[in-house]
N, C-alpha and C. Protein backbone atom coordinates (compact mmCIF):
# COMPACT_ATOMS: atom_id res chain seq x y z
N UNK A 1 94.04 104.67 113.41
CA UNK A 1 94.74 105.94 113.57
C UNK A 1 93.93 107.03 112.88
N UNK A 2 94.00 108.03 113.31
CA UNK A 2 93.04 109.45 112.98
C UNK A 2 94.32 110.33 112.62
N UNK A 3 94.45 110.40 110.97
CA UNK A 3 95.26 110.96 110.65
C UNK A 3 94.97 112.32 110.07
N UNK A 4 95.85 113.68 110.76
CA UNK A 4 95.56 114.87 110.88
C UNK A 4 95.63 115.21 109.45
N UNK A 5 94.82 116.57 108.97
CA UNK A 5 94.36 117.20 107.55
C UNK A 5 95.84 117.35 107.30
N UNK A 6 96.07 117.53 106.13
CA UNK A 6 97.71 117.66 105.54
C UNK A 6 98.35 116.84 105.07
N UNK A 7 98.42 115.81 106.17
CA UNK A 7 99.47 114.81 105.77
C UNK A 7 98.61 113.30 105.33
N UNK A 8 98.70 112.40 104.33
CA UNK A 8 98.10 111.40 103.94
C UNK A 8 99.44 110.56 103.78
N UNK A 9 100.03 109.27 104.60
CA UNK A 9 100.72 108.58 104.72
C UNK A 9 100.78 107.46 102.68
N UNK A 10 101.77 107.23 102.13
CA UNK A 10 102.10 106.86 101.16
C UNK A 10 102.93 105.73 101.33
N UNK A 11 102.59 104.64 101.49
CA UNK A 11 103.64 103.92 102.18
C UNK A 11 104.52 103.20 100.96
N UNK A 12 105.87 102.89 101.15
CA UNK A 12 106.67 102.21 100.10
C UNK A 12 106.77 100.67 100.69
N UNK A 13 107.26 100.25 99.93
CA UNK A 13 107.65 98.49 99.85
C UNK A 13 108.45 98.62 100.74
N UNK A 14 109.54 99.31 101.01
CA UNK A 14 110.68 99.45 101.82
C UNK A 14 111.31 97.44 101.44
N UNK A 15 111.62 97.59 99.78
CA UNK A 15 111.97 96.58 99.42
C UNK A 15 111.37 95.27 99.75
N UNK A 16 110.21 95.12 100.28
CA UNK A 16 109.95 93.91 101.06
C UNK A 16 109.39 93.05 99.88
N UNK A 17 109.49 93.68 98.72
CA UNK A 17 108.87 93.09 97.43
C UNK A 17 110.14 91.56 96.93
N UNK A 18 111.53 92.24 97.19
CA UNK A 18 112.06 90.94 97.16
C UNK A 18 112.99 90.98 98.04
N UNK A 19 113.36 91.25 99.63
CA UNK A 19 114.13 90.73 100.75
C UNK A 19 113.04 90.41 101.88
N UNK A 20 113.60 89.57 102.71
CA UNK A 20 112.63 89.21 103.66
C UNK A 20 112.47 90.01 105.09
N UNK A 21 112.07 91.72 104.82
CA UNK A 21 112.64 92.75 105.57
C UNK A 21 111.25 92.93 106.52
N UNK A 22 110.37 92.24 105.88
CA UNK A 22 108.97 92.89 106.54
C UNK A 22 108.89 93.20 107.87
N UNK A 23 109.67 92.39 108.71
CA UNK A 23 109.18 93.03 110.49
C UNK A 23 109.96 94.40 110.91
N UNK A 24 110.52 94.77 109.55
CA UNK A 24 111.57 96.13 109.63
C UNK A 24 110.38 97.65 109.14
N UNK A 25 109.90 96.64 107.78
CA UNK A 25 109.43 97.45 107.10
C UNK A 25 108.16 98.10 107.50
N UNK A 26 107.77 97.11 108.76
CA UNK A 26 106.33 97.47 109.45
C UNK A 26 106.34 98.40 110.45
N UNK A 27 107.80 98.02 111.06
CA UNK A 27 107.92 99.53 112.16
C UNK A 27 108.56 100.78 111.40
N UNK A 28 108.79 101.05 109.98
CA UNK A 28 108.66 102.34 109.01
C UNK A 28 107.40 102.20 108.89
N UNK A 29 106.35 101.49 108.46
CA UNK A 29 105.24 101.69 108.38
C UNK A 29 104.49 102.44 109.81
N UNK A 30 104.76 102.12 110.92
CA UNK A 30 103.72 102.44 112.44
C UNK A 30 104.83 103.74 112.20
N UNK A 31 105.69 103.40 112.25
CA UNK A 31 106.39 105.51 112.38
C UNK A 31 105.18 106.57 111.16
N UNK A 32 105.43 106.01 110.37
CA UNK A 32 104.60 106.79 109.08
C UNK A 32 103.18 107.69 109.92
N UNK A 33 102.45 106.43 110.34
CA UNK A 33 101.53 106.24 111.02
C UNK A 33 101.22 107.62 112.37
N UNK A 34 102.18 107.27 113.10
CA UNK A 34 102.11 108.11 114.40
C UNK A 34 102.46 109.49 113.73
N UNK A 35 103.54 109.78 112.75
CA UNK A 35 103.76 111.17 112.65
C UNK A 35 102.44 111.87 111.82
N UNK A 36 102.35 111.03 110.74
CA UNK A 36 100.76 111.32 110.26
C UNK A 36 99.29 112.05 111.21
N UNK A 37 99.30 110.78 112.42
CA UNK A 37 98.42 111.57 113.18
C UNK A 37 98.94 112.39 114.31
N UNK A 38 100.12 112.17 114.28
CA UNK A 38 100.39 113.55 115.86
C UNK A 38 100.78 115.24 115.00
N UNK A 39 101.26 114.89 114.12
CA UNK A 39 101.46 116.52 113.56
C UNK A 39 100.28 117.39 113.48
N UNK A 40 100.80 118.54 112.67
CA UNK A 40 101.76 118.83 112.24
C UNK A 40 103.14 119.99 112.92
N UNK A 41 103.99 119.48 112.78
CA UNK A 41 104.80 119.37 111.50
C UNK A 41 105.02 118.13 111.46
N UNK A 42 104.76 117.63 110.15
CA UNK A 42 105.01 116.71 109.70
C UNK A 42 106.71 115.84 109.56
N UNK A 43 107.31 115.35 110.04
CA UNK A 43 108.48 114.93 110.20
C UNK A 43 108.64 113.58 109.73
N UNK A 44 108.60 112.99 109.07
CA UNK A 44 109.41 111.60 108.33
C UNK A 44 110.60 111.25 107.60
N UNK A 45 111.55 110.87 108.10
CA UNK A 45 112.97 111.03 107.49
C UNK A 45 113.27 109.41 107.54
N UNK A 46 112.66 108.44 107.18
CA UNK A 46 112.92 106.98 107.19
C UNK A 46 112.96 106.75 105.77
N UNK A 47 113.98 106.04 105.35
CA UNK A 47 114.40 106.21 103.45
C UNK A 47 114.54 104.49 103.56
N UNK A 48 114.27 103.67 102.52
CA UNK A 48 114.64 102.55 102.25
C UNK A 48 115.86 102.12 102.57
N UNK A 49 117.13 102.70 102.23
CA UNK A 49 118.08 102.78 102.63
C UNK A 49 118.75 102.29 104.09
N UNK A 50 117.84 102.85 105.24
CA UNK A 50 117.86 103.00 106.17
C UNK A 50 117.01 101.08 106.72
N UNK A 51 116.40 101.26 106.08
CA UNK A 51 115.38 100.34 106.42
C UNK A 51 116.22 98.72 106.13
N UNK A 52 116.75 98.82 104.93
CA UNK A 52 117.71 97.88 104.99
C UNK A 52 118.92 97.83 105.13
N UNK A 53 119.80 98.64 105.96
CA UNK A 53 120.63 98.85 107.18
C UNK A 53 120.19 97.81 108.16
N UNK A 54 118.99 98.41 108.49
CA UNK A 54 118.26 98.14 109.89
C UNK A 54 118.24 96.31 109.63
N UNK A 55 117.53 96.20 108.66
CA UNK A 55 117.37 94.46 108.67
C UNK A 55 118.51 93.79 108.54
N UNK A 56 119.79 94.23 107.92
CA UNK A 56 121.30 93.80 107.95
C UNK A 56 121.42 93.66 109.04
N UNK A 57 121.73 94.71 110.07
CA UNK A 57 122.29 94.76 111.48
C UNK A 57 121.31 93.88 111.96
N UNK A 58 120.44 93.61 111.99
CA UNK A 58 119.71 92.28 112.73
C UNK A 58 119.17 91.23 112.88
N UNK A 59 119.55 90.96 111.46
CA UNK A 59 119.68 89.75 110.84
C UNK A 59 120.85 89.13 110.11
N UNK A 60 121.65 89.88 109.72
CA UNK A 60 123.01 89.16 109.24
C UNK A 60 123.02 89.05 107.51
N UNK A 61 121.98 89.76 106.93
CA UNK A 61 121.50 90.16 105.74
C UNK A 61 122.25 90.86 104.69
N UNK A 62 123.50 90.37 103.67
CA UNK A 62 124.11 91.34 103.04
C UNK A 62 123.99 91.55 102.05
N UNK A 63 123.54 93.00 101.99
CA UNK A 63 122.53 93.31 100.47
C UNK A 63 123.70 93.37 99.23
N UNK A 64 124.78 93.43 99.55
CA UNK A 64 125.67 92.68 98.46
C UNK A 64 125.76 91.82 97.63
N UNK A 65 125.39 90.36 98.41
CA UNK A 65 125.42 89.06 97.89
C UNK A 65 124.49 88.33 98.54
N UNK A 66 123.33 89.06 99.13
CA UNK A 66 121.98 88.25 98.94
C UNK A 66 122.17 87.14 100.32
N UNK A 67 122.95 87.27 100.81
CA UNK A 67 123.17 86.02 101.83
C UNK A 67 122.44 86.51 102.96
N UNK A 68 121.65 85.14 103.80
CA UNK A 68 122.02 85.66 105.17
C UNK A 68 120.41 86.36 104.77
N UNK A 69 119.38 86.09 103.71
CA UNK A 69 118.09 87.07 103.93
C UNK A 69 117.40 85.96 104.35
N UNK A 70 117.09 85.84 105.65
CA UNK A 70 116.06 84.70 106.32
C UNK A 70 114.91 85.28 107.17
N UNK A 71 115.25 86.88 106.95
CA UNK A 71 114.34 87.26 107.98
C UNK A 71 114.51 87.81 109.27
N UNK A 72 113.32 88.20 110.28
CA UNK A 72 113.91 88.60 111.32
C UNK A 72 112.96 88.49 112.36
N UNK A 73 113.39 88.34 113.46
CA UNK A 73 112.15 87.84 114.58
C UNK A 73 111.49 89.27 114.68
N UNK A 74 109.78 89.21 115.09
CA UNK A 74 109.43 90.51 115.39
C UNK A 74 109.78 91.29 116.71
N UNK A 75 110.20 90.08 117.89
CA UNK A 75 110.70 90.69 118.88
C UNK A 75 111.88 91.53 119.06
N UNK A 76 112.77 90.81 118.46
CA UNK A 76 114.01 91.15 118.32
C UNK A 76 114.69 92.34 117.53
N UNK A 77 113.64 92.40 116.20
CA UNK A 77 113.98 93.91 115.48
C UNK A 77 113.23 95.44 116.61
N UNK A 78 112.25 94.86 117.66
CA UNK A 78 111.60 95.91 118.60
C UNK A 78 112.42 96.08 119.45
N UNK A 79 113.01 95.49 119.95
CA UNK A 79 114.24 95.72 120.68
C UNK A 79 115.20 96.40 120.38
N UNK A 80 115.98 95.94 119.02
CA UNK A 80 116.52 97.11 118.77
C UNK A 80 115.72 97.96 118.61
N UNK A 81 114.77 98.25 117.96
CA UNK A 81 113.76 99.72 117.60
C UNK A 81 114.18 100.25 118.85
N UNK A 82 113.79 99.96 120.17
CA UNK A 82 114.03 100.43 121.06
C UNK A 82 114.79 100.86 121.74
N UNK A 83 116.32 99.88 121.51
CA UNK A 83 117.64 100.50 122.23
C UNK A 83 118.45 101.87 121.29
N UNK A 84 118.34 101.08 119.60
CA UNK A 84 118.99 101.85 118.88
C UNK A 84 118.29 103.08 118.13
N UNK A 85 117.81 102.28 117.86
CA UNK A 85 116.73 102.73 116.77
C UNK A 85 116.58 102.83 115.33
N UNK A 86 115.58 103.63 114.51
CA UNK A 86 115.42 103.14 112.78
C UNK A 86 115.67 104.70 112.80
N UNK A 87 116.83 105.05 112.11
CA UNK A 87 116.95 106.37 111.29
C UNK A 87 116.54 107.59 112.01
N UNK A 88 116.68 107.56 113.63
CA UNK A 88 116.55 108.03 114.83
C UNK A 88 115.09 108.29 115.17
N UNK A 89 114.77 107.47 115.02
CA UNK A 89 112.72 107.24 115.46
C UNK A 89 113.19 105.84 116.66
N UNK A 90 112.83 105.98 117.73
CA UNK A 90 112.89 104.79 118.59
C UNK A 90 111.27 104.71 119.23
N UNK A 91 111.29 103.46 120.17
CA UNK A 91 110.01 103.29 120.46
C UNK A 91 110.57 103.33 122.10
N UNK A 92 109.43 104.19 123.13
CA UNK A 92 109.98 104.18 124.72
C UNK A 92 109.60 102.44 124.87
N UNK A 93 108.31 101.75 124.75
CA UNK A 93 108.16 100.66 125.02
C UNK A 93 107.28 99.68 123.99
N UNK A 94 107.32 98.77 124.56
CA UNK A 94 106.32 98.02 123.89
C UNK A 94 106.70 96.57 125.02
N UNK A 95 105.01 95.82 124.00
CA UNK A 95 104.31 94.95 124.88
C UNK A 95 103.49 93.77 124.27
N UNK A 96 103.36 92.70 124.82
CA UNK A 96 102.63 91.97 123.42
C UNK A 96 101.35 92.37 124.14
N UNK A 97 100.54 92.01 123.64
CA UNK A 97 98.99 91.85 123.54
C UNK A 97 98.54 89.92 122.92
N UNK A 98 97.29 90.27 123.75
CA UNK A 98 96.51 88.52 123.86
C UNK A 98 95.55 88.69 122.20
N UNK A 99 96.73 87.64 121.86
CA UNK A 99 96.13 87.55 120.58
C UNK A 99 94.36 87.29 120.31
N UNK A 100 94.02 86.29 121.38
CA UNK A 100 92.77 85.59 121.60
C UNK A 100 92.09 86.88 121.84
N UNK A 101 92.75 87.64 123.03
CA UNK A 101 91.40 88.72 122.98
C UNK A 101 91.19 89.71 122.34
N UNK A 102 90.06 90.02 121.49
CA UNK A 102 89.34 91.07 120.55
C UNK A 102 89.55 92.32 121.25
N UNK A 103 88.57 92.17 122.47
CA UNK A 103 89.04 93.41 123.41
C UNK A 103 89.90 94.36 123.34
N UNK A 104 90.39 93.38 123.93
CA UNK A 104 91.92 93.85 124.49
C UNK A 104 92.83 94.67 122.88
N UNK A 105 92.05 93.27 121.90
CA UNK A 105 93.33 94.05 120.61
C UNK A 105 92.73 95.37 120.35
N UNK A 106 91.50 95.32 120.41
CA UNK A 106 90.63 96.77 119.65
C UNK A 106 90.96 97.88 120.37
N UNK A 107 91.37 97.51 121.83
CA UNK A 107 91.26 98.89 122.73
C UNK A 107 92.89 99.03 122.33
N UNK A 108 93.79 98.37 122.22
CA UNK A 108 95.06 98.76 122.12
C UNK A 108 95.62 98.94 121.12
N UNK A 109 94.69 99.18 120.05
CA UNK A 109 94.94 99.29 118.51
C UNK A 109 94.33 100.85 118.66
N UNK A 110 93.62 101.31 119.78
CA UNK A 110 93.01 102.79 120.08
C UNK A 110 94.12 103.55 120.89
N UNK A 111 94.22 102.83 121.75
CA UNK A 111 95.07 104.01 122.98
C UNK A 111 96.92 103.96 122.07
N UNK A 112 97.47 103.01 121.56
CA UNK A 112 98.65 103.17 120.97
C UNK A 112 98.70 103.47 119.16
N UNK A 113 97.48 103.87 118.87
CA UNK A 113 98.10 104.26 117.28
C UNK A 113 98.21 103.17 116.36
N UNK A 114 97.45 101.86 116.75
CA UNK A 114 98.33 100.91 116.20
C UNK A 114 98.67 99.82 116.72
N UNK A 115 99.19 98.86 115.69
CA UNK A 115 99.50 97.47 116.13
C UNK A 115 100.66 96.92 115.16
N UNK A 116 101.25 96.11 116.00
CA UNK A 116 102.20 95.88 115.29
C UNK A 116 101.97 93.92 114.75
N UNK A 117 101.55 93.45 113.92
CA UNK A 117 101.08 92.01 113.90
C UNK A 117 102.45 91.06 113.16
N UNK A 118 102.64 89.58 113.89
CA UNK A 118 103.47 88.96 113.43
C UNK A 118 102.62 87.64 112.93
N UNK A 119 101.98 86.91 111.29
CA UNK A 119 101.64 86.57 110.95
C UNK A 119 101.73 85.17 110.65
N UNK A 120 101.19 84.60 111.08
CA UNK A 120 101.48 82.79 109.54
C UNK A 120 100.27 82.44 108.64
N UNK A 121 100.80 83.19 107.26
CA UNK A 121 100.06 83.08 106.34
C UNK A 121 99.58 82.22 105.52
N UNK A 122 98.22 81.59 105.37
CA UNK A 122 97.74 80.79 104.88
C UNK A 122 98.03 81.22 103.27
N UNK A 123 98.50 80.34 102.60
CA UNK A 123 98.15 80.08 100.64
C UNK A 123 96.98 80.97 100.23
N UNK A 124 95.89 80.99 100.89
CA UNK A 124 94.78 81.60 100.18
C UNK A 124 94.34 82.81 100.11
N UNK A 125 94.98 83.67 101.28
CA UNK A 125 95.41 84.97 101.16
C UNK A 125 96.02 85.66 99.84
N UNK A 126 96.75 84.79 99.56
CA UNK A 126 97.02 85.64 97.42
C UNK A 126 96.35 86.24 97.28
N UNK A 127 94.97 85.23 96.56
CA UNK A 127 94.35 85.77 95.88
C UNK A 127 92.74 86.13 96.30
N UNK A 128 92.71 86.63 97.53
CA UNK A 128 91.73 86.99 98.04
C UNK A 128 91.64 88.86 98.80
N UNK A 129 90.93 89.41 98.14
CA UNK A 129 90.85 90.50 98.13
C UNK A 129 90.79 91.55 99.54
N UNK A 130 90.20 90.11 100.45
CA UNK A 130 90.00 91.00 101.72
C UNK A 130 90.42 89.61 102.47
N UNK A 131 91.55 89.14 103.48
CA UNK A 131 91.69 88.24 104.13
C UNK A 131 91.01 87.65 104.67
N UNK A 132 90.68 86.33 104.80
CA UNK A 132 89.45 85.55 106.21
C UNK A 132 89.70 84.30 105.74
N UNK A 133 89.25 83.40 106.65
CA UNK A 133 89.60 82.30 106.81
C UNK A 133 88.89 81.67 105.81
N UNK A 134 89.29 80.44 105.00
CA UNK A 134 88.34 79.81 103.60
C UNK A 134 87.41 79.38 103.98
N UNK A 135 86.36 78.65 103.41
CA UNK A 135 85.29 78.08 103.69
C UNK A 135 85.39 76.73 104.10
N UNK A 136 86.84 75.54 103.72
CA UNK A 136 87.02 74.78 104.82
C UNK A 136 88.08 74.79 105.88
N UNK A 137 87.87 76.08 106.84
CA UNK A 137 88.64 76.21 107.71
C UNK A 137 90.21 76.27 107.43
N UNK A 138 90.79 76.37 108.39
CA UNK A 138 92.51 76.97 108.56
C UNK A 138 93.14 75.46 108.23
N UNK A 139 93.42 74.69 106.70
CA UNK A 139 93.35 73.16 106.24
C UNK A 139 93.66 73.62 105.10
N UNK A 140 94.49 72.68 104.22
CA UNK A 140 94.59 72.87 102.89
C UNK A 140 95.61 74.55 102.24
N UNK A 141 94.97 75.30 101.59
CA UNK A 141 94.95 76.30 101.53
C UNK A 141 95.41 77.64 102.34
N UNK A 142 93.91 77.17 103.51
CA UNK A 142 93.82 78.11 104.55
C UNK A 142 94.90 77.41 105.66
N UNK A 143 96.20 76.86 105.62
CA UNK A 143 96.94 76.27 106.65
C UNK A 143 97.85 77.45 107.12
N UNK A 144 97.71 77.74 108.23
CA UNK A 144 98.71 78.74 108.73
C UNK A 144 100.13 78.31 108.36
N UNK A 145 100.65 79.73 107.61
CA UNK A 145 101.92 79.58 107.18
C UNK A 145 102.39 78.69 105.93
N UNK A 146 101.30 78.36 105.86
CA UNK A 146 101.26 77.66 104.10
C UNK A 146 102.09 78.73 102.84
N UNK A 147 101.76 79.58 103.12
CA UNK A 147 102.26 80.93 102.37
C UNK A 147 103.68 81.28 102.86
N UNK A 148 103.99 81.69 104.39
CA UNK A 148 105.02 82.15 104.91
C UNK A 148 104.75 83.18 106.38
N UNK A 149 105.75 83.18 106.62
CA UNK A 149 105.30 84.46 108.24
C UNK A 149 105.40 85.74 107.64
N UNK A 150 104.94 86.48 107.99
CA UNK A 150 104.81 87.99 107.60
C UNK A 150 104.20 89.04 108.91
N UNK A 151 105.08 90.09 108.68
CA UNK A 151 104.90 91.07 109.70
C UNK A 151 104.30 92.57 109.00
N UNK A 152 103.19 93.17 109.65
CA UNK A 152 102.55 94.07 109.00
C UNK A 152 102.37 94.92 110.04
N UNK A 153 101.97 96.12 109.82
CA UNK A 153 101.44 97.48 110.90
C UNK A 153 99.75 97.75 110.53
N UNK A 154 99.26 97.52 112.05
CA UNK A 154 97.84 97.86 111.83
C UNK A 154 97.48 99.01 112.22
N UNK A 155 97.01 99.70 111.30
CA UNK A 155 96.27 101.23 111.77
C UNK A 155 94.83 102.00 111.77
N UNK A 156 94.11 100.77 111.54
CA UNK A 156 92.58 100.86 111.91
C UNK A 156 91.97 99.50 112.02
N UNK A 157 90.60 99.61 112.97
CA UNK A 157 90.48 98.98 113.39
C UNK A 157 88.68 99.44 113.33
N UNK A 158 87.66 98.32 112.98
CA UNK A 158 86.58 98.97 112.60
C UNK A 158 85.38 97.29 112.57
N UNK A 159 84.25 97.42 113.20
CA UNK A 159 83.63 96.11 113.02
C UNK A 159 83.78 95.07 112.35
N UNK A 160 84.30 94.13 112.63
CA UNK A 160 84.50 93.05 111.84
C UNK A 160 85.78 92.80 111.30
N UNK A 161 86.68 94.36 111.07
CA UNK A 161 87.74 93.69 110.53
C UNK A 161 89.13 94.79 111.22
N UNK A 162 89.99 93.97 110.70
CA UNK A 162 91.24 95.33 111.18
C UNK A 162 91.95 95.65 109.42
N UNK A 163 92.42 97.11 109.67
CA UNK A 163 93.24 97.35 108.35
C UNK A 163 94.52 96.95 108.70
N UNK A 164 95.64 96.27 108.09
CA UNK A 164 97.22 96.28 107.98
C UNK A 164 97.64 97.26 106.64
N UNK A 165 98.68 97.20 106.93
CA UNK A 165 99.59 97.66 105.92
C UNK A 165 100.66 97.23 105.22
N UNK A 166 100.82 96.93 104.34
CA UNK A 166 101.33 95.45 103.66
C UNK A 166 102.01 95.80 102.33
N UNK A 167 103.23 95.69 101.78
CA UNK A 167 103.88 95.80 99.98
C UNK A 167 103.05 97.06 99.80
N UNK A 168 103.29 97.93 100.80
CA UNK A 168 102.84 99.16 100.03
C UNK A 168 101.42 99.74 99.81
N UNK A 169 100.42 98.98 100.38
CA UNK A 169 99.03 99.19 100.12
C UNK A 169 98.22 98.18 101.78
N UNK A 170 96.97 99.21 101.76
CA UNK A 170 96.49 98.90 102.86
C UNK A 170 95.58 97.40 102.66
N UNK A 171 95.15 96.66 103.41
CA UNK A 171 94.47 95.30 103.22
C UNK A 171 93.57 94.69 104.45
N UNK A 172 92.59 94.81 104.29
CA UNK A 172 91.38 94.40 105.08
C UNK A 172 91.70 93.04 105.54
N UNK A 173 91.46 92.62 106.92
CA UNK A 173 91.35 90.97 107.51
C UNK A 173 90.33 91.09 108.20
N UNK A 174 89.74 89.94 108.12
CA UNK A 174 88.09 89.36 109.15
C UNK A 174 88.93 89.49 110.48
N UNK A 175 88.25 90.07 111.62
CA UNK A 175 88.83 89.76 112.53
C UNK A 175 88.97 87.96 112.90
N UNK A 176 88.18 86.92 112.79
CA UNK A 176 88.76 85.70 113.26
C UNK A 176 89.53 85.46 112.55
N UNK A 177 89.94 85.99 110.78
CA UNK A 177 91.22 85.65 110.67
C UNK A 177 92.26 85.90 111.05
N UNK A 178 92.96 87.42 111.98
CA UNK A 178 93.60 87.68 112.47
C UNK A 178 93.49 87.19 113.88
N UNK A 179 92.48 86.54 114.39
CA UNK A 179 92.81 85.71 115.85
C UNK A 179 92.99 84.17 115.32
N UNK A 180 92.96 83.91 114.22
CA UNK A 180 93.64 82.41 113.15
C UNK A 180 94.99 82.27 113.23
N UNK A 181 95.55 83.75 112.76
CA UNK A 181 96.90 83.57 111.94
C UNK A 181 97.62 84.28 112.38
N UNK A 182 97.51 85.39 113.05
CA UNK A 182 98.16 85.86 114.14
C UNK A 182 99.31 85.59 115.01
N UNK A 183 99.94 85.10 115.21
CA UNK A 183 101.04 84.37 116.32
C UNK A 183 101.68 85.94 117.66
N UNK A 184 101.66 86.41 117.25
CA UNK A 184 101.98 87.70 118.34
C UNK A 184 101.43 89.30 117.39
N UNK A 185 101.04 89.63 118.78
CA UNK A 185 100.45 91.25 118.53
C UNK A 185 101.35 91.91 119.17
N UNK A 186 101.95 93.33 118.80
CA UNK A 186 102.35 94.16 119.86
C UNK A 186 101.82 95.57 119.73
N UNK A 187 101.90 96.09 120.79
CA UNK A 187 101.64 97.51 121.22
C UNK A 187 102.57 98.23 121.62
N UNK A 188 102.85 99.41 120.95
CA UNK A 188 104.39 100.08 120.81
C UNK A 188 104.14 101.08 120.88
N UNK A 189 104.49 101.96 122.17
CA UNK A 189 104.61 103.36 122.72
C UNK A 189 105.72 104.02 122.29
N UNK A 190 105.04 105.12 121.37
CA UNK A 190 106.26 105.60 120.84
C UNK A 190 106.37 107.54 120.85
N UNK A 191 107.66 107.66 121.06
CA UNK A 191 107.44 109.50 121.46
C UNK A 191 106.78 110.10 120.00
N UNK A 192 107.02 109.86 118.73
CA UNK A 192 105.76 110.10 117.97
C UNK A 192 104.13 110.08 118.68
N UNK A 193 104.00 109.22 119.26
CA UNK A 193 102.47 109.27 119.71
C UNK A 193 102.34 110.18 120.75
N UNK A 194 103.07 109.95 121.98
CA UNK A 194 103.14 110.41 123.75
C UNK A 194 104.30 110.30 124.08
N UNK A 195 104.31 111.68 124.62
CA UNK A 195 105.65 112.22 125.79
C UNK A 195 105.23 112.14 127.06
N UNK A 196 106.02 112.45 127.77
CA UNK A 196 105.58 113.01 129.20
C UNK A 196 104.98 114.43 129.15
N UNK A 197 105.24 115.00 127.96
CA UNK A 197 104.90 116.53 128.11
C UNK A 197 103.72 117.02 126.83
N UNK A 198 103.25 115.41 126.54
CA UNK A 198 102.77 115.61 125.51
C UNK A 198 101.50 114.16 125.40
N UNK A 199 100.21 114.31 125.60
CA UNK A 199 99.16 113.11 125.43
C UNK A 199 98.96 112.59 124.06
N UNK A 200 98.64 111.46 123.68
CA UNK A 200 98.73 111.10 122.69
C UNK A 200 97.71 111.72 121.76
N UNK A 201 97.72 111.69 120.30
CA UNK A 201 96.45 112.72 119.99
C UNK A 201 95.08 112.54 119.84
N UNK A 202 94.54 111.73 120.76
CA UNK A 202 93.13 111.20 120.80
C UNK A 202 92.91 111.37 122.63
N UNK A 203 94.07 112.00 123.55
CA UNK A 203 94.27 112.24 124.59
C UNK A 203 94.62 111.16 125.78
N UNK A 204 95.19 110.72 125.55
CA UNK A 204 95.76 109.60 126.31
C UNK A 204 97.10 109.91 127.20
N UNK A 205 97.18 109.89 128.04
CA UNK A 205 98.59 110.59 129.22
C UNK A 205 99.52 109.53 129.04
N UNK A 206 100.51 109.80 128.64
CA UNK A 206 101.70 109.08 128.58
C UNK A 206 102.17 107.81 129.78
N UNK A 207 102.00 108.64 130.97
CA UNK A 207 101.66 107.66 132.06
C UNK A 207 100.85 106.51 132.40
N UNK A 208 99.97 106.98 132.09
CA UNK A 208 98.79 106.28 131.73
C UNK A 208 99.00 104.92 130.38
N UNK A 209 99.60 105.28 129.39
CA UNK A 209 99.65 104.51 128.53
C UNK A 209 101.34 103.34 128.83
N UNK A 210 102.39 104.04 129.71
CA UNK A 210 103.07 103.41 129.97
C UNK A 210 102.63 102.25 130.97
């Protein structure tokens, strides 16, 4: 994402530090994202608050008494994104994308602003500064989902690796580790990016991108 002079995106935990909100917290993250580069005026009105609303209603999550935090499918919180919406930001569509192909992810990480990634995280990701697969392969350590599933927002995309956005801070992956651990990509058209009356801001026709 080519984010316009003014605004520099700050992203919060949106609690994901201790509920299991992340596939919530990633589409506040891609909103952040699109308003960043389509302004200005700058418009972001998504509050934590909101964010875990959102993972209650769609997961069964009650921030009362802790019950009921298991998480949430990434399809299923886009769906709502889409019918209802997060704190009145909705998405017109979305779509998966072929995890296997590079291509395909690089060009659609260009024309939509972004990516939306649903993860199974290997153990060795902790404590490794820039993600990639270990030195004896996706085994041991490096076992998909050894760690847990996790959902993140990608907003650049650059030789060799893609950026996510993750607990608040951005984090480098090798690209074969994200065609490793990956389990679904999506691409999410959203009126932040493209209207009908409006191309996305790298010029992309709404039509066209639908």
């Amino acid at each position: 994402v080519l984010f316009r002079s003014g605004y520099t995106p700050s992203y919060p935990v949106w609690s994901n530090a201790t509920i299991g909100d992340c596939t919530v917290a990633a589409v506040a993250n891609k909103v952040m994202d699109w308003v960043a580069a389509a302004g200005p005026p700058f418009k972001f009105a998504i509050t934590q608050d909101d964010v875990v609303k959102f993972y209650s209603a769609v997961s069964g999550y009650n921030p009362a008494t802790g019950a009921n935090d298991n998480g949430a499918e990434c399809a299923t919180v886009l769906e709502k994104f889409r019918v209802d919406g997060l704190a009145g930001y909705h998405c017109t569509a979305y779509a998966l994308v072929d995890t296997q192909n590079l291509v395909e992810m690089q060009l659609a990480n260009n024309w939509f602003g972004g990516l939306y990634f649903g993860l199974s995280l290997p153990t060795c990701f902790q404590t490794q500064p820039v993600w990639k697969i270990p030195p004896q392969g996706p085994n041991g350590s490096g076992d998909p989902g050894s760690w847990g599933g996790h959902a993140v927002s990608c907003n650049r995309a650059r030789p060799g690796y893609f950026t996510v956005t993750t607990w608040g801070q951005d984090q480098d992956v090798e690209i074969q580790a994200v065609m490793t651990y990956c389990d679904e990509v999506y691409a999410i058209l959203s009126p932040q990016w493209a209207t009908a009356n409006r191309p996305s801001p790298n010029g992309f026709a709404f039509d066209d991108l639908m």
